[in-house]
PDB file of N, CA and C in Angstrom:
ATOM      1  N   UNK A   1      85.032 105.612 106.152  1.00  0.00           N
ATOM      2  CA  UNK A   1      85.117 107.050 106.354  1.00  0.00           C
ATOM      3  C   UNK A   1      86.574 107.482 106.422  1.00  0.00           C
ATOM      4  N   UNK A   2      87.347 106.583 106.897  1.00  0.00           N
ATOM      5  CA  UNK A   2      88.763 107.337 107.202  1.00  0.00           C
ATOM      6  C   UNK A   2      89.759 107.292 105.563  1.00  0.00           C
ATOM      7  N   UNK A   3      89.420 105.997 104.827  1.00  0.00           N
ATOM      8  CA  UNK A   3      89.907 106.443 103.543  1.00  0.00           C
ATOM      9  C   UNK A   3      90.077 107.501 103.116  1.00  0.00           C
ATOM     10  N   UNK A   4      88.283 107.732 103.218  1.00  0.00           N
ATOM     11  CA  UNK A   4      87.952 108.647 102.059  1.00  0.00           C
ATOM     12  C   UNK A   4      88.406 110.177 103.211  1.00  0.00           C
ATOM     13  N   UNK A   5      88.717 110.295 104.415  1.00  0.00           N
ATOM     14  CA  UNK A   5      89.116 111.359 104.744  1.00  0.00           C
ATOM     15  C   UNK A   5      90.545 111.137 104.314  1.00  0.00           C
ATOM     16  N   UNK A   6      91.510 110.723 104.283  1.00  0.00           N
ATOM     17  CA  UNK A   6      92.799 110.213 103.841  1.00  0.00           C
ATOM     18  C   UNK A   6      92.951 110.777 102.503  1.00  0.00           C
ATOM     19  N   UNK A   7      91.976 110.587 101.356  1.00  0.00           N
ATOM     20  CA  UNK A   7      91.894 110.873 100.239  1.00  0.00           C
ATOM     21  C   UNK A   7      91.819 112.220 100.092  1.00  0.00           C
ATOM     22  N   UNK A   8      91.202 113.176 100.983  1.00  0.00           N
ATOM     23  CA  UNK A   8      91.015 114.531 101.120  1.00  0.00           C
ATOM     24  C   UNK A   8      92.215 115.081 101.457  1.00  0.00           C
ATOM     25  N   UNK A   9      93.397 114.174 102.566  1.00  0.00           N
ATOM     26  CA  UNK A   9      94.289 114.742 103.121  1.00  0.00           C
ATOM     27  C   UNK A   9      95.273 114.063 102.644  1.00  0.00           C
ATOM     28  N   UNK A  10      96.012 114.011 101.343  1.00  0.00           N
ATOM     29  CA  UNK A  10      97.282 113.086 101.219  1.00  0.00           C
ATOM     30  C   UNK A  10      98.124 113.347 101.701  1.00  0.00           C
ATOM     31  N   UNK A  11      98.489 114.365 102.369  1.00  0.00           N
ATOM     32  CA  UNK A  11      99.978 114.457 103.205  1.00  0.00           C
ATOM     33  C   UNK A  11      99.361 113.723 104.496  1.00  0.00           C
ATOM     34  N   UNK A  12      98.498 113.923 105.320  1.00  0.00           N
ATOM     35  CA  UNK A  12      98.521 112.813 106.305  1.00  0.00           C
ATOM     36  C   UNK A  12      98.184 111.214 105.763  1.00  0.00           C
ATOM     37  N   UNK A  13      97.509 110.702 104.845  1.00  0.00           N
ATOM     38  CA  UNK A  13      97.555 109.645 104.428  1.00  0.00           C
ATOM     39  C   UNK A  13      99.450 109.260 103.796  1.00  0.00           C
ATOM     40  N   UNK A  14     100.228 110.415 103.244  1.00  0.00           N
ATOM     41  CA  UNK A  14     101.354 110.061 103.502  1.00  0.00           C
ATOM     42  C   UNK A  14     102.333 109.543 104.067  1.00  0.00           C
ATOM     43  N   UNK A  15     101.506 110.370 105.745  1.00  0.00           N
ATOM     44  CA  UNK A  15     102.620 110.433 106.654  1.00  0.00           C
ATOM     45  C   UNK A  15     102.252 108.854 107.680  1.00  0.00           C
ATOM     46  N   UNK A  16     101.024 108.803 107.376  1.00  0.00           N
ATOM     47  CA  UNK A  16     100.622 107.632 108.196  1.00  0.00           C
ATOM     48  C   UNK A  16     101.427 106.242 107.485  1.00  0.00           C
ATOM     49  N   UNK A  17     101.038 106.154 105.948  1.00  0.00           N
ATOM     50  CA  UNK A  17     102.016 105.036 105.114  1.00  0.00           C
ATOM     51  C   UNK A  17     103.175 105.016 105.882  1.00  0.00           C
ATOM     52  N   UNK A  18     103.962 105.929 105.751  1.00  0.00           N
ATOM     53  CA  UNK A  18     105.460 106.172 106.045  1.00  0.00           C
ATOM     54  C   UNK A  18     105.590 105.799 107.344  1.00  0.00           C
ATOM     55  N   UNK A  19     105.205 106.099 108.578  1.00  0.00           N
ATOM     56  CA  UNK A  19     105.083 105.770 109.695  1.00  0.00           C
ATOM     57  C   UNK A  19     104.577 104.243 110.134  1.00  0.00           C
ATOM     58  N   UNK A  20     103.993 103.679 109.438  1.00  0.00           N
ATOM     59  CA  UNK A  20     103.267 102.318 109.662  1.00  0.00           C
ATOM     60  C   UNK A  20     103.851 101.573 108.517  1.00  0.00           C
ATOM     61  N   UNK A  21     102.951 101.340 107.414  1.00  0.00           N
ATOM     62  CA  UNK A  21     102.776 100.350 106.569  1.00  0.00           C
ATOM     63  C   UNK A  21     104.403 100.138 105.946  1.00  0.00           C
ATOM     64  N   UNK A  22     105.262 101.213 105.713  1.00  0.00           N
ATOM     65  CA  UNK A  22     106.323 101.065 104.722  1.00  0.00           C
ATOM     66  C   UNK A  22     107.299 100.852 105.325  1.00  0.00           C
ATOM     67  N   UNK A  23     107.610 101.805 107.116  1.00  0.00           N
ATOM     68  CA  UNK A  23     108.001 100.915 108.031  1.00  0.00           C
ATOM     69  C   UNK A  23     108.202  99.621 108.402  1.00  0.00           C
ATOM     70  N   UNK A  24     107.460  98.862 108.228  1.00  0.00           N
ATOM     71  CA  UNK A  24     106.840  97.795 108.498  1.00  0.00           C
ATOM     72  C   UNK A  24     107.887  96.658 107.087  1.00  0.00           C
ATOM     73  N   UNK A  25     106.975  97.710 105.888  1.00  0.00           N
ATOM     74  CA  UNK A  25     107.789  96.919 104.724  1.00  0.00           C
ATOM     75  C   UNK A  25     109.659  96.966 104.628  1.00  0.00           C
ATOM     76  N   UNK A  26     110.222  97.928 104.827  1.00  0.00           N
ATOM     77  CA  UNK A  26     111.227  97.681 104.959  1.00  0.00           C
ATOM     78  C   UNK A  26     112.176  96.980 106.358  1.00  0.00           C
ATOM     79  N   UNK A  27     111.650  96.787 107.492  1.00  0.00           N
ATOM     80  CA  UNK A  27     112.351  96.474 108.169  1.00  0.00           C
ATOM     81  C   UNK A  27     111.947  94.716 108.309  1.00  0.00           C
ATOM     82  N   UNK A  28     111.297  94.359 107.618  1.00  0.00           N
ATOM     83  CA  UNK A  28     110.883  93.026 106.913  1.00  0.00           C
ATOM     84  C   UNK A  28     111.937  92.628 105.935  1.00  0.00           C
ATOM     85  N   UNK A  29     111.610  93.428 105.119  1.00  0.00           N
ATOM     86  CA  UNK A  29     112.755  93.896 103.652  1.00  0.00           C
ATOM     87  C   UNK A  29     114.308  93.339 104.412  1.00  0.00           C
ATOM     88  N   UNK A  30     114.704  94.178 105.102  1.00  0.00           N
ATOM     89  CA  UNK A  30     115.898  94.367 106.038  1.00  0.00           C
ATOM     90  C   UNK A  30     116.145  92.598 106.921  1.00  0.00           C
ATOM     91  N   UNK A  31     115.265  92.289 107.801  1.00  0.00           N
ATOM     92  CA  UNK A  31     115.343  90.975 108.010  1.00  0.00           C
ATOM     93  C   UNK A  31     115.604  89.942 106.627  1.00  0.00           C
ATOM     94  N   UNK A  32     114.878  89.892 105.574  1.00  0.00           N
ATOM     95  CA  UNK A  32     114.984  89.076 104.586  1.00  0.00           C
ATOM     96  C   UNK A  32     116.424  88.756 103.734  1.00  0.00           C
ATOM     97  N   UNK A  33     116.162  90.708 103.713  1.00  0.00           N
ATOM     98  CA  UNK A  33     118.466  90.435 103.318  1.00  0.00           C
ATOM     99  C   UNK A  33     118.995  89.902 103.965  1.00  0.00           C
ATOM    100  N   UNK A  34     119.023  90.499 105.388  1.00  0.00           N
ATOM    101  CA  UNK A  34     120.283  89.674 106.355  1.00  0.00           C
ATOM    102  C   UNK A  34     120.271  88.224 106.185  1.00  0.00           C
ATOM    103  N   UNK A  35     119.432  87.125 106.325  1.00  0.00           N
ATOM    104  CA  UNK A  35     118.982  85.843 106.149  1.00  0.00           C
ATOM    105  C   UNK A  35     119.120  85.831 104.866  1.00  0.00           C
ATOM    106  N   UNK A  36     119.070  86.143 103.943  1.00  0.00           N
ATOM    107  CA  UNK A  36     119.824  85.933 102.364  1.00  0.00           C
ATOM    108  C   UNK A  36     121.706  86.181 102.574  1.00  0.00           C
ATOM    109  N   UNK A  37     121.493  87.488 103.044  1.00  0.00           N
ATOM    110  CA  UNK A  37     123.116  87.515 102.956  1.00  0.00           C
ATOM    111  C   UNK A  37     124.288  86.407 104.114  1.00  0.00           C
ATOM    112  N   UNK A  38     123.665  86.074 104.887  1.00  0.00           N
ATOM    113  CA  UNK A  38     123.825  85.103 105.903  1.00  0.00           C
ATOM    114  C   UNK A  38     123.515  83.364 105.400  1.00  0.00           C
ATOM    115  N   UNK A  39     123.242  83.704 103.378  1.00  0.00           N
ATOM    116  CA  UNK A  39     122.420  82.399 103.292  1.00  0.00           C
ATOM    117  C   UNK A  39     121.855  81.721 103.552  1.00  0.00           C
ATOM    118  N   UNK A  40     121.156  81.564 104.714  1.00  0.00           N
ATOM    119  CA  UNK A  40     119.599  80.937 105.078  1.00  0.00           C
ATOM    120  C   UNK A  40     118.878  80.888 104.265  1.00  0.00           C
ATOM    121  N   UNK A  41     118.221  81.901 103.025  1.00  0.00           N
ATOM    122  CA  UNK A  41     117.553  81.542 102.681  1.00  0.00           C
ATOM    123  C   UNK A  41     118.249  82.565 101.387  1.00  0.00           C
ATOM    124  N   UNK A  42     117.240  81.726  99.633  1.00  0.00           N
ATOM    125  CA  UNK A  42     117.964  82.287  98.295  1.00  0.00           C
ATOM    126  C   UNK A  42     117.103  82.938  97.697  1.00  0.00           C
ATOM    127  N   UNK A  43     116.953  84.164  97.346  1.00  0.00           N
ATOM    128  CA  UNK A  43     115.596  85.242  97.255  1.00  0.00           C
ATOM    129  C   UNK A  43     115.929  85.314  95.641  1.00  0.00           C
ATOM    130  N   UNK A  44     115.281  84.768  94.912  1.00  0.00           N
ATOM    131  CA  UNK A  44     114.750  85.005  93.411  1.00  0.00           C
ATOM    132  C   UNK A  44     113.720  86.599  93.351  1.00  0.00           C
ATOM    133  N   UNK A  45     113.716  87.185  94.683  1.00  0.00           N
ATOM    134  CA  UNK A  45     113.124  88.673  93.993  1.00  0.00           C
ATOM    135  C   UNK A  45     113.849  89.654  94.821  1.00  0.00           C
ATOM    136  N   UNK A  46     113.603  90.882  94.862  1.00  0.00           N
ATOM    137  CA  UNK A  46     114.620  91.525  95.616  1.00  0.00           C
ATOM    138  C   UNK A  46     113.907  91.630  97.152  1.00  0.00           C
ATOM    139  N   UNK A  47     114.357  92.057  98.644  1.00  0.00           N
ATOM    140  CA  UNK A  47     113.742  91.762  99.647  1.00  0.00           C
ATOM    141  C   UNK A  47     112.564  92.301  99.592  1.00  0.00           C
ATOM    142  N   UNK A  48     112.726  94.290  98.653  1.00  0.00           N
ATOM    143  CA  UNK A  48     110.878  94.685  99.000  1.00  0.00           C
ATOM    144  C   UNK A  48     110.388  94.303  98.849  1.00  0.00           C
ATOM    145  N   UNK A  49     110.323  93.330  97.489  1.00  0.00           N
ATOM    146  CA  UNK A  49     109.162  92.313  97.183  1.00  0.00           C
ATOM    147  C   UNK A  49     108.909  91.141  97.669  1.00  0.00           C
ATOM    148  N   UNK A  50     109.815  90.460  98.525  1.00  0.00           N
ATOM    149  CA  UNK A  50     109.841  89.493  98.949  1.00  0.00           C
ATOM    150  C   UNK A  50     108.829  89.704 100.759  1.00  0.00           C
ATOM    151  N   UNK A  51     109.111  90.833 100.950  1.00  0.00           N
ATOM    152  CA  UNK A  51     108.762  91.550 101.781  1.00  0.00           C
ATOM    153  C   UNK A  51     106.810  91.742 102.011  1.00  0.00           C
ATOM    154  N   UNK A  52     106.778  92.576 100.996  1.00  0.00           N
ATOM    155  CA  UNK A  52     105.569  92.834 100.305  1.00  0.00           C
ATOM    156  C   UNK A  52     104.487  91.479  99.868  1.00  0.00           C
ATOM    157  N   UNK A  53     104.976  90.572  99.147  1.00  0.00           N
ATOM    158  CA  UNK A  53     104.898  89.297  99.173  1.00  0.00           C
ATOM    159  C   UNK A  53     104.218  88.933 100.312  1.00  0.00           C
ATOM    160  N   UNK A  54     104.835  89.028 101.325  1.00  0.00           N
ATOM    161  CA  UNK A  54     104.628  87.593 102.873  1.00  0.00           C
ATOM    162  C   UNK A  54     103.654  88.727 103.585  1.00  0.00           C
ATOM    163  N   UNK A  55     104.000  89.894 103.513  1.00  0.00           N
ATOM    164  CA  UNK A  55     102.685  90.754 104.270  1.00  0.00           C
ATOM    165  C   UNK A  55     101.216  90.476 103.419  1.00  0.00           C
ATOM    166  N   UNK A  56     101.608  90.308 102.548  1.00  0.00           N
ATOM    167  CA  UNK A  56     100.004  89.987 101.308  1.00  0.00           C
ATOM    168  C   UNK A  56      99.110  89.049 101.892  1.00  0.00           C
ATOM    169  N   UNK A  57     100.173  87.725 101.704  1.00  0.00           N
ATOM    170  CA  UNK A  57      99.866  86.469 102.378  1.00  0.00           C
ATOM    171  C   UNK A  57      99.174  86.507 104.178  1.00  0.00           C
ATOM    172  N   UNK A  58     100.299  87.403 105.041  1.00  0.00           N
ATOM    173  CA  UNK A  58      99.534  86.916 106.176  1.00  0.00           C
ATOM    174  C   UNK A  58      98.582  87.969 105.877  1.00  0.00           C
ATOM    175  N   UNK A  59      97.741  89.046 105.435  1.00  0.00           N
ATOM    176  CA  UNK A  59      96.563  89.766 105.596  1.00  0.00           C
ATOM    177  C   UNK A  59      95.428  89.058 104.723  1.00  0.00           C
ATOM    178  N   UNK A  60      95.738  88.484 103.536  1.00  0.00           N
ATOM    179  CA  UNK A  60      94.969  87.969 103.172  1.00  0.00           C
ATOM    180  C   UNK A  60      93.502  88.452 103.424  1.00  0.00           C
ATOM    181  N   UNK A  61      92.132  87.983 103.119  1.00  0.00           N
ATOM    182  CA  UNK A  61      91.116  88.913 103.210  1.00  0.00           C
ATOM    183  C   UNK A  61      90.643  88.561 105.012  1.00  0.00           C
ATOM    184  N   UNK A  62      91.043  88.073 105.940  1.00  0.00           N
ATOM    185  CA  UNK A  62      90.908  87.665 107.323  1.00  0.00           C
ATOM    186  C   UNK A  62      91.047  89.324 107.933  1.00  0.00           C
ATOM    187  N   UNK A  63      92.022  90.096 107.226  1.00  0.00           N
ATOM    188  CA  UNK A  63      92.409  91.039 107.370  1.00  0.00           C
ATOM    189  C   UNK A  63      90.783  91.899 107.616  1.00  0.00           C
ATOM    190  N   UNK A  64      90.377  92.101 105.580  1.00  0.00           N
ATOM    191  CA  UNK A  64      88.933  92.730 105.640  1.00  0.00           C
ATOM    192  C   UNK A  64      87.744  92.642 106.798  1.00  0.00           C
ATOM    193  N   UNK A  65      87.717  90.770 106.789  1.00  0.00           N
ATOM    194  CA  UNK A  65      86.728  90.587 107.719  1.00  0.00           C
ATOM    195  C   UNK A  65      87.463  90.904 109.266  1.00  0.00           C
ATOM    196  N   UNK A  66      88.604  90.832 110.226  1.00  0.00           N
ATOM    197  CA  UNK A  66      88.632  92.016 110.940  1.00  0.00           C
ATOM    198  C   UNK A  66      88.121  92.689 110.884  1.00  0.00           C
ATOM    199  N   UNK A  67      88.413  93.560 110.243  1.00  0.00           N
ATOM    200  CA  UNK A  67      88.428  95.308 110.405  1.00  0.00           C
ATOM    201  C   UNK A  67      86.962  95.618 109.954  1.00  0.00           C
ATOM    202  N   UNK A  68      86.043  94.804 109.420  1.00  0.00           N
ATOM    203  CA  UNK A  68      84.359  95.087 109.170  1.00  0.00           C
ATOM    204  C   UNK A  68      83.874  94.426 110.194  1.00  0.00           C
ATOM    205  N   UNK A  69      84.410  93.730 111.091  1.00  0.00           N
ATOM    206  CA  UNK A  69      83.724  92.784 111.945  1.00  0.00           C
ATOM    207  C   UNK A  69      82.700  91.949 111.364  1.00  0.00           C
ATOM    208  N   UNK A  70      83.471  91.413 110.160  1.00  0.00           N
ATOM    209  CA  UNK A  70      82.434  90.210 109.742  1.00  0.00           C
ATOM    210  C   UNK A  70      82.615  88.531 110.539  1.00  0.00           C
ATOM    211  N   UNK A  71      81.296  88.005 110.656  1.00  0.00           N
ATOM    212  CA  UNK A  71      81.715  86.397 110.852  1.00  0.00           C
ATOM    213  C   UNK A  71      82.556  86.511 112.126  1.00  0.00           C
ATOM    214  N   UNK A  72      82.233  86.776 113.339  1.00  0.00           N
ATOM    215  CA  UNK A  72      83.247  86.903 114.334  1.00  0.00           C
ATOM    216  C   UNK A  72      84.351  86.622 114.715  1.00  0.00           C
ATOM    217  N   UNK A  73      85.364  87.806 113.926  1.00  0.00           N
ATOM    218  CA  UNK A  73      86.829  87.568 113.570  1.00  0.00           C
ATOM    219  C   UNK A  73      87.087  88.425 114.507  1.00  0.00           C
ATOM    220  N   UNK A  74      87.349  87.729 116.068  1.00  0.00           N
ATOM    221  CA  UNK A  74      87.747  88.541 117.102  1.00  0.00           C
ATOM    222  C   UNK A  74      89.212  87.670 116.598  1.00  0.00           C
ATOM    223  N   UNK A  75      90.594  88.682 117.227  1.00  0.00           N
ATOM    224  CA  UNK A  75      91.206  88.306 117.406  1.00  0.00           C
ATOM    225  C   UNK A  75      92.102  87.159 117.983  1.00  0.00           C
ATOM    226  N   UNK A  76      92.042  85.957 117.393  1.00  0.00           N
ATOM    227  CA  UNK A  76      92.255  84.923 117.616  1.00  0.00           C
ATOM    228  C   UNK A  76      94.217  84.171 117.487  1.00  0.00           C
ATOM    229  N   UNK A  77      94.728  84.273 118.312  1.00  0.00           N
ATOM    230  CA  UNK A  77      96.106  84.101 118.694  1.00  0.00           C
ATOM    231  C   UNK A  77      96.277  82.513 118.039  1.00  0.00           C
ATOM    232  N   UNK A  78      95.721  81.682 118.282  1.00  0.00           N
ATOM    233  CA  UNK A  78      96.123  80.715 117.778  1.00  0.00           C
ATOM    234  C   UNK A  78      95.353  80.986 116.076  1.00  0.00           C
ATOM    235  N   UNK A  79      94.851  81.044 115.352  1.00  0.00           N
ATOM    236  CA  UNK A  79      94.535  81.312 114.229  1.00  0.00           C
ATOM    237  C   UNK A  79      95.582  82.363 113.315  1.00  0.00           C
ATOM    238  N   UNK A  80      95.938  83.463 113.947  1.00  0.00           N
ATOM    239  CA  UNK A  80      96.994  83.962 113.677  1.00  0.00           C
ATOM    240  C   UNK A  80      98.318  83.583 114.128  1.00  0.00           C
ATOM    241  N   UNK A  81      98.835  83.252 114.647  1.00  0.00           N
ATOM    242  CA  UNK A  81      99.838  82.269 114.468  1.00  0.00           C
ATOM    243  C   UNK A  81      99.906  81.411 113.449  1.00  0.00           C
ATOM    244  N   UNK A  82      99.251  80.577 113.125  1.00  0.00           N
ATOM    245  CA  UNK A  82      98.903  79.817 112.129  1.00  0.00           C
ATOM    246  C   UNK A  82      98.855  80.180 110.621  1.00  0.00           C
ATOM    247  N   UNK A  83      97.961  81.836 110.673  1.00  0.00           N
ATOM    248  CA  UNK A  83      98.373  82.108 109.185  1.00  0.00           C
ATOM    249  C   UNK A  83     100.026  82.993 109.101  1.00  0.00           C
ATOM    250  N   UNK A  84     100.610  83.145 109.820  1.00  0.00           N
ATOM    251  CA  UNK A  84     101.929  83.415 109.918  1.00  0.00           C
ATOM    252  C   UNK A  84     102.880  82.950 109.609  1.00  0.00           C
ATOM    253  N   UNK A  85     102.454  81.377 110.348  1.00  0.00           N
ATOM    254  CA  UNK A  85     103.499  80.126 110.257  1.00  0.00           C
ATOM    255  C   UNK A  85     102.877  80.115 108.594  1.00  0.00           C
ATOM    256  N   UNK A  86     101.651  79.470 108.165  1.00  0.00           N
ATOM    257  CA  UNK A  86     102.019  79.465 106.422  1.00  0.00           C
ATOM    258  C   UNK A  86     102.292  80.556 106.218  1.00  0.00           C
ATOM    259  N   UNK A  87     102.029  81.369 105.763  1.00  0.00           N
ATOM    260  CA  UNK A  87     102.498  82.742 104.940  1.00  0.00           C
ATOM    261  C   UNK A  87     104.328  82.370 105.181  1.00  0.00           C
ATOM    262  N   UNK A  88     104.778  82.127 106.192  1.00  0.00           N
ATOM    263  CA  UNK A  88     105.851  82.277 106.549  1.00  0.00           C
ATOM    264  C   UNK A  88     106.309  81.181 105.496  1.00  0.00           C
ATOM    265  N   UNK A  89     105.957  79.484 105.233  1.00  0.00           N
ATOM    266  CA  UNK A  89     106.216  78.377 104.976  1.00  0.00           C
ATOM    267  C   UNK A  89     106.375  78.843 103.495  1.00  0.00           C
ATOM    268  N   UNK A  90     105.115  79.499 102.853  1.00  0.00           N
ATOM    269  CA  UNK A  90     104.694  79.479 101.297  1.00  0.00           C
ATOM    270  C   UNK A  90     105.971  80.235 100.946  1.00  0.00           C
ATOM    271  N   UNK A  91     106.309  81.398 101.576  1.00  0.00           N
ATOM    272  CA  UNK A  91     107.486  82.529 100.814  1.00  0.00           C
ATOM    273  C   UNK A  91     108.244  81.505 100.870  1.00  0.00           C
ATOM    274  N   UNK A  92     109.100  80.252 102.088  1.00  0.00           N
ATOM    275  CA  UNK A  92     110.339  80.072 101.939  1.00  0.00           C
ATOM    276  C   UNK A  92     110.412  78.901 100.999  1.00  0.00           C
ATOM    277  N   UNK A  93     109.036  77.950 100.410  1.00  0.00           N
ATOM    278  CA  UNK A  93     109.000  77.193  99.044  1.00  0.00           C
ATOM    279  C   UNK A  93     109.428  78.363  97.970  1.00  0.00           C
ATOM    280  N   UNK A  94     108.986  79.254  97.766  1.00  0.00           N
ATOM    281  CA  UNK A  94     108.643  80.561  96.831  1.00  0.00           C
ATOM    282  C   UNK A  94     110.587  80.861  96.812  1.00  0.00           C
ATOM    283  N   UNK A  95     111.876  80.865  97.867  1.00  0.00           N
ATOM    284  CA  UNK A  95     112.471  81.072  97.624  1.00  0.00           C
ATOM    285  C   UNK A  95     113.744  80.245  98.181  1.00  0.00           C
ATOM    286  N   UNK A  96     112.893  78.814  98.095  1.00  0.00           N
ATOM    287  CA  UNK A  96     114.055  78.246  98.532  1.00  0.00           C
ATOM    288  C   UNK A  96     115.524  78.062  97.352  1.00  0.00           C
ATOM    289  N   UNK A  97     116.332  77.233  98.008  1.00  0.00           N
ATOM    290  CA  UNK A  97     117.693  77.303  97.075  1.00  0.00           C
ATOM    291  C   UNK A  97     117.300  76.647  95.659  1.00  0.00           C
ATOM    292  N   UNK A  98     117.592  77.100  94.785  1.00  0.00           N
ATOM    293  CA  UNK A  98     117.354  76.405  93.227  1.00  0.00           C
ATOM    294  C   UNK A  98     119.110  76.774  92.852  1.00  0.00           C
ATOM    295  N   UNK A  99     119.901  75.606  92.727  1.00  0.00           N
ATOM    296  CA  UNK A  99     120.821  75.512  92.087  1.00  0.00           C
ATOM    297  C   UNK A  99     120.725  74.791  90.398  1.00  0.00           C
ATOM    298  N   UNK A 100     122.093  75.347  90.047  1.00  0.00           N
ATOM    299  CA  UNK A 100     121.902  74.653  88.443  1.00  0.00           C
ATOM    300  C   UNK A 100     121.355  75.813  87.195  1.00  0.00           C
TER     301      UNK A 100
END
């Protein structure tokens, strides 16, 4: 229901993106540079995407079943942690150093 009210109202489905989700993406974005520009780590894409990327990974469809309350996906701290730590692991194979 709230989509499809969202869909009726794109300036508040705007304002909510902007406030949450893109928030979210850039100050991710923002961590990823600093740790590139600090060399920690060597980003073969630019941070939004790198960004965008690792949020994909930890929502994955665990996300869906949340939010439908399928299969009793109560919030589970050690389970999320866990898909964090990979999501976290997969991006830094995805951009570790490739010299040459």
């Amino acid at each position: 229901m709230l989509s499809g009210e969202l869909r009726r109202h794109p300036d508040v489905a705007q304002a909510f993106y902007e406030l949450g989700p893109a928030r979210t993406l850039r100050n991710l974005a923002a961590i990823l540079a600093d740790a590139a520009e600090r060399d920690e780590i060597a980003l073969r894409v630019p941070p939004e995407r790198a960004a965008e990327m690792l949020v994909g990974m930890w929502q994955g469809f665990s996300n869906y079943r949340l939010a439908l309350g399928i299969n009793g996906t109560e919030c589970d701290p050690g389970l999320l942690e866990a898909e964090v730590r990979e999501g976290v692991t997969v991006l830094l194979r995805g951009v570790d150093r490739v010299t040459g």
